[in-house]
C-alpha atoms as a PDB file:
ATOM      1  CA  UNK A   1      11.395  50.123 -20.302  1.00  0.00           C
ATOM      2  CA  UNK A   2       9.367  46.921 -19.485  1.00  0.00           C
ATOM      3  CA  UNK A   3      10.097  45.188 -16.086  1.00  0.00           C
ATOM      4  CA  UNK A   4      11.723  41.915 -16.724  1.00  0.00           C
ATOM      5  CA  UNK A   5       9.180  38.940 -15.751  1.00  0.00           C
ATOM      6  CA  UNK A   6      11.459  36.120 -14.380  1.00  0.00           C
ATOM      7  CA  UNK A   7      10.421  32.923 -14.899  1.00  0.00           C
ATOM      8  CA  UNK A   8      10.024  30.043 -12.954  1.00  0.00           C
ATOM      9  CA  UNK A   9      11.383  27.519 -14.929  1.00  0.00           C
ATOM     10  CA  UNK A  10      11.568  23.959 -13.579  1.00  0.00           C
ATOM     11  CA  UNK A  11      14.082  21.435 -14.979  1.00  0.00           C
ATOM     12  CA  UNK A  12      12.242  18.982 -16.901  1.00  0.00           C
ATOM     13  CA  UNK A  13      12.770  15.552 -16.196  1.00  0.00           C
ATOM     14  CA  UNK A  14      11.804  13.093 -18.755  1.00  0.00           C
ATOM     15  CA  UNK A  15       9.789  10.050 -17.523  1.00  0.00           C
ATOM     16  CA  UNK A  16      11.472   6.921 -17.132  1.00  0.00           C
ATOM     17  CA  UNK A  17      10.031   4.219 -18.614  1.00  0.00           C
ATOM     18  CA  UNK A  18       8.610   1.491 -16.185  1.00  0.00           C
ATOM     19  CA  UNK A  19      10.252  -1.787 -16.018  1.00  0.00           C
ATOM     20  CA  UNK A  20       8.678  -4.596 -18.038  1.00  0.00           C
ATOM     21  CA  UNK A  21       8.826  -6.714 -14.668  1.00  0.00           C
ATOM     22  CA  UNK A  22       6.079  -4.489 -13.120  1.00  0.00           C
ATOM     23  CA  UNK A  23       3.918  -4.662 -16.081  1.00  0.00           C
ATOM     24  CA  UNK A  24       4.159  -8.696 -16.106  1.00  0.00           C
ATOM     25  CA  UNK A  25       3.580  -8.570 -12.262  1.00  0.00           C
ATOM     26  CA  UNK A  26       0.860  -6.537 -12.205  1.00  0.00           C
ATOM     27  CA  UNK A  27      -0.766  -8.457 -14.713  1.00  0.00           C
ATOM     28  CA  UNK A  28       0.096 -11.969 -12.544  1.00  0.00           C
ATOM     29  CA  UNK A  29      -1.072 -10.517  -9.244  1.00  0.00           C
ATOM     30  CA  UNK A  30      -4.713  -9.485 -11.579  1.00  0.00           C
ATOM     31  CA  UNK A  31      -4.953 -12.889 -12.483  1.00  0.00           C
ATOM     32  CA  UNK A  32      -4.482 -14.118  -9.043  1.00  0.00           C
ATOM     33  CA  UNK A  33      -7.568 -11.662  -7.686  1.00  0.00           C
ATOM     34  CA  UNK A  34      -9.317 -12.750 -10.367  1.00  0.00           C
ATOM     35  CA  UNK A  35      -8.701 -16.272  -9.239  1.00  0.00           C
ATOM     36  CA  UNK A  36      -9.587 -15.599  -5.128  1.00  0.00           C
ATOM     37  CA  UNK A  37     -12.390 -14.057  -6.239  1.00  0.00           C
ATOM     38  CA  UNK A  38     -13.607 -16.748  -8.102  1.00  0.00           C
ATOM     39  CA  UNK A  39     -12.853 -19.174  -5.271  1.00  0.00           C
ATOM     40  CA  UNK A  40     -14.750 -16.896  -2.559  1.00  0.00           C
ATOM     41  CA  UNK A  41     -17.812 -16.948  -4.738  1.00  0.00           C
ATOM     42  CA  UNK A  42     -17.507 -20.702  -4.915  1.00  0.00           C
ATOM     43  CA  UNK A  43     -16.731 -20.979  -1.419  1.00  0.00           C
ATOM     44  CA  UNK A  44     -19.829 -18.256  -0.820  1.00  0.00           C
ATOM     45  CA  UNK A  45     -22.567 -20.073  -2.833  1.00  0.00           C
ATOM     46  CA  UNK A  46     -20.912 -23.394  -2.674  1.00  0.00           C
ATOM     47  CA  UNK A  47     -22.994 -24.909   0.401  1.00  0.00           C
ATOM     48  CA  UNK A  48     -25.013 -22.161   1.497  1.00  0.00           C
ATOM     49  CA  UNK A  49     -26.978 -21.985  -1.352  1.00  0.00           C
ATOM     50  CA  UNK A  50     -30.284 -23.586   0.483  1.00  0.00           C
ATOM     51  CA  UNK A  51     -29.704 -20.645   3.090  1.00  0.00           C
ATOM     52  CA  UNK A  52     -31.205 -17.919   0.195  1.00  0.00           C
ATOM     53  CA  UNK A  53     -33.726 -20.340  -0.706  1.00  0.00           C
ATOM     54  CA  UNK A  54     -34.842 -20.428   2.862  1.00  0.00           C
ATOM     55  CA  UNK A  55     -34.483 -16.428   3.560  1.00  0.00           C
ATOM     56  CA  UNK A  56     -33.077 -17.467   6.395  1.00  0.00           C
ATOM     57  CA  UNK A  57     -29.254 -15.147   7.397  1.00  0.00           C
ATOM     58  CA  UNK A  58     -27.114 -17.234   8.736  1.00  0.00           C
ATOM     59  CA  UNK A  59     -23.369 -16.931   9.080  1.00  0.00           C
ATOM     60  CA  UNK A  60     -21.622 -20.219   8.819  1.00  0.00           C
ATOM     61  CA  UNK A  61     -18.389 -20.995   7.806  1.00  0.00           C
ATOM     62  CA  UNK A  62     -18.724 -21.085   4.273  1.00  0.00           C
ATOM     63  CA  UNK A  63     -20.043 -17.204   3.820  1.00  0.00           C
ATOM     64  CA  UNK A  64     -17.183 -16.387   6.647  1.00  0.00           C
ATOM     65  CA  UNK A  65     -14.757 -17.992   4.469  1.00  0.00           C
ATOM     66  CA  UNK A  66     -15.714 -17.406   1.162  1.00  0.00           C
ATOM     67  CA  UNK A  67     -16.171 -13.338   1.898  1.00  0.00           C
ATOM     68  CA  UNK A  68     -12.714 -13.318   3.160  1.00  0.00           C
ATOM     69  CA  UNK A  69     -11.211 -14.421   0.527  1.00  0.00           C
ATOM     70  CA  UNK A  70     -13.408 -12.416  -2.178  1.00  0.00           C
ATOM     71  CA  UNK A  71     -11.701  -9.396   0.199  1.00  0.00           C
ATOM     72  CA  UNK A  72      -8.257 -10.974  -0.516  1.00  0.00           C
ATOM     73  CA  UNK A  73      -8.603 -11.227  -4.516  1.00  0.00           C
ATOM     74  CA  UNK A  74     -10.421  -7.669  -4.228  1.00  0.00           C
ATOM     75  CA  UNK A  75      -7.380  -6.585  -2.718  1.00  0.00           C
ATOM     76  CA  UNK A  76      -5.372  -8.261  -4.976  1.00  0.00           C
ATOM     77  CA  UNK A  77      -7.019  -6.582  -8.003  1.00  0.00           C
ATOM     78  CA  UNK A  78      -6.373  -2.836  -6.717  1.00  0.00           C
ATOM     79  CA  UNK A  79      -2.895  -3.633  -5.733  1.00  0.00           C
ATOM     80  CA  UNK A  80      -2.468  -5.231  -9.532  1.00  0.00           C
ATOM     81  CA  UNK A  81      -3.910  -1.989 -11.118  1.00  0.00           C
ATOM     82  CA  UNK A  82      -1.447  -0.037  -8.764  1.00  0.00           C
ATOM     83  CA  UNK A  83       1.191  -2.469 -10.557  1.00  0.00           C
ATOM     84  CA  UNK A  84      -0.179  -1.746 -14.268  1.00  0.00           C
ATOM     85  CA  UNK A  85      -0.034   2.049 -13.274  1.00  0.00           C
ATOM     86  CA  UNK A  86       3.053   2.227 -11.486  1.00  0.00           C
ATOM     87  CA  UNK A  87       1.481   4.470  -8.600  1.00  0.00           C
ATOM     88  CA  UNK A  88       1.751   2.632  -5.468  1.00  0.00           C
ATOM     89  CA  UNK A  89       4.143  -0.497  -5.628  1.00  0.00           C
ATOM     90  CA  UNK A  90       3.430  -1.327  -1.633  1.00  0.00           C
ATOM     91  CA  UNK A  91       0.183  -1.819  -2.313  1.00  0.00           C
ATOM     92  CA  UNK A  92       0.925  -4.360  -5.535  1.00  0.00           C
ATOM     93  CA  UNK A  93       2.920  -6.275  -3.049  1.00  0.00           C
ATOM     94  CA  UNK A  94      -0.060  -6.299  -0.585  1.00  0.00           C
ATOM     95  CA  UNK A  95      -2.012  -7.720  -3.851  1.00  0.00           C
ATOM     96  CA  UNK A  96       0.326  -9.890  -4.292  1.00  0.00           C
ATOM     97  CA  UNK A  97       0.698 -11.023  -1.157  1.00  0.00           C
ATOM     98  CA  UNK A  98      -3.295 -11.838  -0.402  1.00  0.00           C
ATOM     99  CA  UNK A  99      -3.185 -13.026  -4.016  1.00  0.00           C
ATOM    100  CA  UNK A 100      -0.961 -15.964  -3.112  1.00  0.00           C
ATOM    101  CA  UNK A 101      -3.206 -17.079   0.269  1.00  0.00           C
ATOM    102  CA  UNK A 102      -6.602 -16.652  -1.558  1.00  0.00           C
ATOM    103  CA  UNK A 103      -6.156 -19.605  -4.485  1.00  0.00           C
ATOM    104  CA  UNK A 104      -5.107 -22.553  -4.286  1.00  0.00           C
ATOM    105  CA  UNK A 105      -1.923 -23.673  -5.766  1.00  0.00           C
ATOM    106  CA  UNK A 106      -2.127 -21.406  -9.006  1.00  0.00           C
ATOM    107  CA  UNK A 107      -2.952 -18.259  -6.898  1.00  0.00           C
ATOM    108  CA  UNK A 108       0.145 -19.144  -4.982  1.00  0.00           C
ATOM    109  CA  UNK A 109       2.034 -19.251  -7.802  1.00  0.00           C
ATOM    110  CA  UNK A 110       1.248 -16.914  -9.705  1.00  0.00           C
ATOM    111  CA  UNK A 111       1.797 -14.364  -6.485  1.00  0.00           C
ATOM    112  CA  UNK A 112       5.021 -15.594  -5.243  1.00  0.00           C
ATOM    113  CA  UNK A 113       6.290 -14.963  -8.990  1.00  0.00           C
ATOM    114  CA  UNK A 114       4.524 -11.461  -8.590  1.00  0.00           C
ATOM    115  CA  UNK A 115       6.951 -10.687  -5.344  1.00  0.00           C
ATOM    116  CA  UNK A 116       9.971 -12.023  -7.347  1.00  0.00           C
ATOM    117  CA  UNK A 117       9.021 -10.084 -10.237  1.00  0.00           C
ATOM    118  CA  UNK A 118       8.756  -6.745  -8.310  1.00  0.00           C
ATOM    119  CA  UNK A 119      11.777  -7.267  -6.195  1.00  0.00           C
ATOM    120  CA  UNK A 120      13.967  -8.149  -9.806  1.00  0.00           C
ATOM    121  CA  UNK A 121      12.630  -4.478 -10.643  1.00  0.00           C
ATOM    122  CA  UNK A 122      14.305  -3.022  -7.872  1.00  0.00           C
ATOM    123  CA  UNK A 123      15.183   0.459 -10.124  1.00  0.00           C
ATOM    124  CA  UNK A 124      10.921   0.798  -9.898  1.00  0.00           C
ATOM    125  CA  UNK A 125      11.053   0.770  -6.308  1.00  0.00           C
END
């Protein structure tokens, strides 16, 4: 009578639940953007302060510093976020990475822990 429809019927696959070391990394490797870009605003308006007063652009070493490493903690934050979401784990470990070079000591810290964190997650990978 009626023509039989078939259906395309996909297995469904329930979503595995992320690992609680991605979560905690994500959240480190935040903290350490947060912290770089702290330190490149510092660095940024630190000394050259007097140069906005003045209107006068220069480039020294301070805004050439201290916009490289707001770049590295921006970085940092977006490959966090890619942690928190679970999307794009490369990219956390780029965060991670530029996270541990753009703070001092605490930055470092808290991104080599990030690395150790994701790596420990390896079923996430």
């Amino acid at each position: 009578m009626f023509p039989k429809k078939e259906l395309n019927m996909q297995p469904v696959v329930p979503k595995r639940a992320r690992s609680s070391y991605v979560t905690l990394a994500g959240w480190l490797i935040v903290i350490a953007g947060l912290l770089a870009l702290f330190n490149g605003l510092m660095a940024f308006f630190g000394e050259s302060s007097s140069i906005w007063l003045d209107m006068d652009i220069g480039v020294d070493r301070h805004t050439v510093c201290g916009t490289l490493i707001m770049t590295f903690g921006v970085v940092a934050i977006v490959g966090g976020v890619s942690a928190l979401l679970g999307k794009n784990l490369s990219l956390a470990l780029a965060g991670a990475g530029l996270g541990t070079i753009g703070d001092g000591l605490a930055g470092f810290l808290l991104g080599l822990t990030a690395i150790a964190l994701i790596f420990m997650s390896n079923e996430d990978l």
